[in-house]
C-alpha atoms as a PDB file:
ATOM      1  CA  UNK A   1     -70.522  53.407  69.515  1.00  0.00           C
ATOM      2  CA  UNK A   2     -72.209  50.358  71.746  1.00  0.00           C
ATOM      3  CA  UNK A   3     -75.779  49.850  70.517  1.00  0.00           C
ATOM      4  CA  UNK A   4     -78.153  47.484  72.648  1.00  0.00           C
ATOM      5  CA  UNK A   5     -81.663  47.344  70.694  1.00  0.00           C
ATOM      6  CA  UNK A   6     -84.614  45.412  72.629  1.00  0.00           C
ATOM      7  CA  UNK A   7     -87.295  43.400  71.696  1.00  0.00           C
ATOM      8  CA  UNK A   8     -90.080  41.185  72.315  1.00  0.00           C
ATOM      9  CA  UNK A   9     -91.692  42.988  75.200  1.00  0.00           C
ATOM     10  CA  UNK A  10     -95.879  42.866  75.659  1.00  0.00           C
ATOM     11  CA  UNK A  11     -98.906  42.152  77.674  1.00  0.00           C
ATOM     12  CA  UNK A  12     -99.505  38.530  78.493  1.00  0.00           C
ATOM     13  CA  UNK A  13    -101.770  36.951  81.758  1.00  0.00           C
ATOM     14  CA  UNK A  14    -100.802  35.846  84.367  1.00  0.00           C
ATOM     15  CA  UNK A  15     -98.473  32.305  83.937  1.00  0.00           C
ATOM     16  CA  UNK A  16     -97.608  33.407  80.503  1.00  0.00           C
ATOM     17  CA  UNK A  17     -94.333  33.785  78.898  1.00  0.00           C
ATOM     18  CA  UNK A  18     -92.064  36.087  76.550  1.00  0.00           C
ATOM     19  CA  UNK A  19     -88.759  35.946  75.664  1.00  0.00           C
ATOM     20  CA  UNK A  20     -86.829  39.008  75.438  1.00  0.00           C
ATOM     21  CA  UNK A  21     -84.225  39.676  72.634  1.00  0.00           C
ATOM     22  CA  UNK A  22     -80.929  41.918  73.407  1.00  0.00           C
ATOM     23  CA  UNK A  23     -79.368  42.709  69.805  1.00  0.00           C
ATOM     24  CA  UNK A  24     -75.754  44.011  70.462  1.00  0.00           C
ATOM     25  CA  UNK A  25     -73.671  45.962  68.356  1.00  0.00           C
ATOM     26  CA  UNK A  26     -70.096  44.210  68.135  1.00  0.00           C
ATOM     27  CA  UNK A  27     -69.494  40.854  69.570  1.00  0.00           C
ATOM     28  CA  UNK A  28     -71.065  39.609  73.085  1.00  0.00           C
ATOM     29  CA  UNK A  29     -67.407  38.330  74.559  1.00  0.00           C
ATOM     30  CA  UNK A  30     -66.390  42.158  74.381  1.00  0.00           C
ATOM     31  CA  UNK A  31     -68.055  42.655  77.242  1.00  0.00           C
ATOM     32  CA  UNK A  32     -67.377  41.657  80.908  1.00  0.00           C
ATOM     33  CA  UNK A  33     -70.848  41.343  81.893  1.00  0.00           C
ATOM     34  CA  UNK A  34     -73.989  41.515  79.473  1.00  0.00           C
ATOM     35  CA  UNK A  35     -77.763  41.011  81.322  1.00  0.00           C
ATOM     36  CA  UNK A  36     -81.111  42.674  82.128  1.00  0.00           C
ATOM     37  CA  UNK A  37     -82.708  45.355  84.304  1.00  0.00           C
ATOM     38  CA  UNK A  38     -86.041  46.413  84.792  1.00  0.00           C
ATOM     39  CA  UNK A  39     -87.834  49.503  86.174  1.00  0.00           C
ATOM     40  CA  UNK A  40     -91.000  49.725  87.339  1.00  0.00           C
ATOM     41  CA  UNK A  41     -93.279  52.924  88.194  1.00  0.00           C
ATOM     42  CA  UNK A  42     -92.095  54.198  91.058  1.00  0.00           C
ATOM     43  CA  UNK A  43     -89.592  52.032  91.829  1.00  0.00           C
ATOM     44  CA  UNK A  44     -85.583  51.438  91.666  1.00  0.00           C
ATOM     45  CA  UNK A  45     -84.258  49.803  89.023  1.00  0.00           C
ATOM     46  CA  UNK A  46     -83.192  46.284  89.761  1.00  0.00           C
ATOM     47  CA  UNK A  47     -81.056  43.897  88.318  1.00  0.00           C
ATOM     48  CA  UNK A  48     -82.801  40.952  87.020  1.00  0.00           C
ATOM     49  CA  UNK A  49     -80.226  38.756  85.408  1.00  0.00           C
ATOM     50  CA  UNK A  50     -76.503  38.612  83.952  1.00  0.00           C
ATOM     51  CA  UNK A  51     -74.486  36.599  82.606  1.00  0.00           C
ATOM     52  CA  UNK A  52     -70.367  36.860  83.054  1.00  0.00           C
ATOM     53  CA  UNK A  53     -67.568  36.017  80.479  1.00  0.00           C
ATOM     54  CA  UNK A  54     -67.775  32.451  81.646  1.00  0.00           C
ATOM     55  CA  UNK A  55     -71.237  32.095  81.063  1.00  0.00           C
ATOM     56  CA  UNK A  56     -71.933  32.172  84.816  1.00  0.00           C
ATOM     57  CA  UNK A  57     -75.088  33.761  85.349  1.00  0.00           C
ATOM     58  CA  UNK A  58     -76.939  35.589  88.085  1.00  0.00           C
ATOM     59  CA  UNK A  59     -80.650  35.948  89.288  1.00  0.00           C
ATOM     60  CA  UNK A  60     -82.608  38.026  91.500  1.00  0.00           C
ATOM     61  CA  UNK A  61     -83.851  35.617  94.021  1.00  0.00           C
ATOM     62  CA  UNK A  62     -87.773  36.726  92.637  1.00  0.00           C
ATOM     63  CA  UNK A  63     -86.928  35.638  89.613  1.00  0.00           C
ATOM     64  CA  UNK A  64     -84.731  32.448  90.320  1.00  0.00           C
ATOM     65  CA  UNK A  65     -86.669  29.148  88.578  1.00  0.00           C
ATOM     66  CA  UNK A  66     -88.967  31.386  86.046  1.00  0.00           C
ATOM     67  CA  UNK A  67     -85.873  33.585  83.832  1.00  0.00           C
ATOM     68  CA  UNK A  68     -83.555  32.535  82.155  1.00  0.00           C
ATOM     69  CA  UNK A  69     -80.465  34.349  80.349  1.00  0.00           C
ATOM     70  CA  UNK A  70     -78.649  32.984  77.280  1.00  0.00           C
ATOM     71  CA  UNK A  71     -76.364  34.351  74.271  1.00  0.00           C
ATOM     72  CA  UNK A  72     -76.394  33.445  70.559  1.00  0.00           C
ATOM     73  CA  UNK A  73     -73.027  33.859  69.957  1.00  0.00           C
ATOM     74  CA  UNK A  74     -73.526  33.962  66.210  1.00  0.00           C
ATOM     75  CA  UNK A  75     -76.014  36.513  66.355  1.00  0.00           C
ATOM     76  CA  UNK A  76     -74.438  39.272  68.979  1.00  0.00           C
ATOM     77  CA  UNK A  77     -77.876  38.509  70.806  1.00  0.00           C
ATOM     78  CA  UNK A  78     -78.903  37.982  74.501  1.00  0.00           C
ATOM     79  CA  UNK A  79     -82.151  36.731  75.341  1.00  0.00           C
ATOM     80  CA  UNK A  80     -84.348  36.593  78.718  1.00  0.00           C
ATOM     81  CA  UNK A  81     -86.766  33.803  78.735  1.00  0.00           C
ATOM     82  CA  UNK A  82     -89.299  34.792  81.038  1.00  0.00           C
ATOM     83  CA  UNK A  83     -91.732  32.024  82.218  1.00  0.00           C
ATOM     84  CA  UNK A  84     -94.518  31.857  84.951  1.00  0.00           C
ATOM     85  CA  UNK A  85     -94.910  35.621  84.703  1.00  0.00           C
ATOM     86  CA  UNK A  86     -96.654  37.796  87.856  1.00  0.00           C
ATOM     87  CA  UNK A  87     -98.097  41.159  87.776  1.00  0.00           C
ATOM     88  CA  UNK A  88     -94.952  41.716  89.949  1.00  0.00           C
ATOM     89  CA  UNK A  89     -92.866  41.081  87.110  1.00  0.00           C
ATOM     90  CA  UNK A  90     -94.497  44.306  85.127  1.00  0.00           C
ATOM     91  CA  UNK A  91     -92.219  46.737  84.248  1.00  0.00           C
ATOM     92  CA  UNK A  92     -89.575  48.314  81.431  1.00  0.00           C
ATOM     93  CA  UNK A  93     -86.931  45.216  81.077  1.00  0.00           C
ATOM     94  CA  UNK A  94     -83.116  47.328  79.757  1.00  0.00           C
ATOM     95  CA  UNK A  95     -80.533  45.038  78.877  1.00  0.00           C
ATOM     96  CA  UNK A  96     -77.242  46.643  79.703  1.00  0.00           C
ATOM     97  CA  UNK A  97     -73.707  46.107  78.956  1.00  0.00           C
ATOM     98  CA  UNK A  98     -70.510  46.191  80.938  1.00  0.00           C
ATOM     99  CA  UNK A  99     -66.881  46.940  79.598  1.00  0.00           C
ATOM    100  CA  UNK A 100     -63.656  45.952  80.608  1.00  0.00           C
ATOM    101  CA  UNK A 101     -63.121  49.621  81.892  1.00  0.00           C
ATOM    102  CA  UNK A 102     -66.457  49.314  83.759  1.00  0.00           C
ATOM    103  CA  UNK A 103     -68.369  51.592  81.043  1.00  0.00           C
ATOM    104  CA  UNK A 104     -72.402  50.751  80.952  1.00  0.00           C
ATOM    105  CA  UNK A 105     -74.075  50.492  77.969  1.00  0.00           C
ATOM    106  CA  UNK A 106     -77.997  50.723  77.970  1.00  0.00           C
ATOM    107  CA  UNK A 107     -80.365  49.954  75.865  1.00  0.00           C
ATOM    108  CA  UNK A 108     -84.040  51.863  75.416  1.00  0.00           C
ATOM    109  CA  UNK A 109     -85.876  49.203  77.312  1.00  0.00           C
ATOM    110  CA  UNK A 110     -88.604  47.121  76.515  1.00  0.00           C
ATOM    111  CA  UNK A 111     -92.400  47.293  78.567  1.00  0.00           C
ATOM    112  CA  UNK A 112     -93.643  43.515  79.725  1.00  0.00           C
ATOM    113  CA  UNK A 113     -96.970  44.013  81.147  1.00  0.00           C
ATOM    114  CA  UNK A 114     -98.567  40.641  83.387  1.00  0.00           C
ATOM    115  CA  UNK A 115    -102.094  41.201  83.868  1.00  0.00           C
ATOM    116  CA  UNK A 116    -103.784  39.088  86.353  1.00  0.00           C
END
């Protein structure tokens, strides 16, 4: 059974940063695609970041400049580093997992709250 386990969510101000920590059950390279949602009230969920088998790595254009996604290979972990935070940015951050047969895997999510 695929187990994603957050961490590292919290209130910060406005231009503040957190990093988020994805811990994943079994080796990152299993996966196709490995990256972060978030959900907030009221809203659709939206994809924030992800990062292929190649390392190639996708943004939402809101986010593009201020997150970054990376792997620690060693330690079945995948991070978001989240810089210049908004109050837009408030909301439960998932990380997520995609297998080769297009199975997702969720996490329980994380809350990052930006006050201003």
């Amino acid at each position: 059974q695929v187990q994603l386990v957050e961490s590292g969510g919290g209130s910060v101000q406005t231009g503040g940063s957190l990093r988020l920590s994805c811990a994943v059950s079994g080796s990152t390279f299993s996966f196709d695609a490995i990256g972060w949602c978030r959900q907030a009230p009221g809203k659709q969920r939206e994809l924030v970041a992800s990062m292929g088998k190649g390392d190639s790595t996708n943004y939402v254009d809101s986010v593009k400049g201020r997150f970054s996604i990376s792997r620690d290979n060693a330690k079945n972990t995948v991070y978001l580093q989240m810089n210049s935070l908004k109050p837009e940015d408030t909301a439960v951050y998932l990380c997520y997992a995609r297998d080769v047969f297009f199975r997702q895997f969720w996490g329980q999510g994380t809350q990052v709250t930006v006050s201003s």
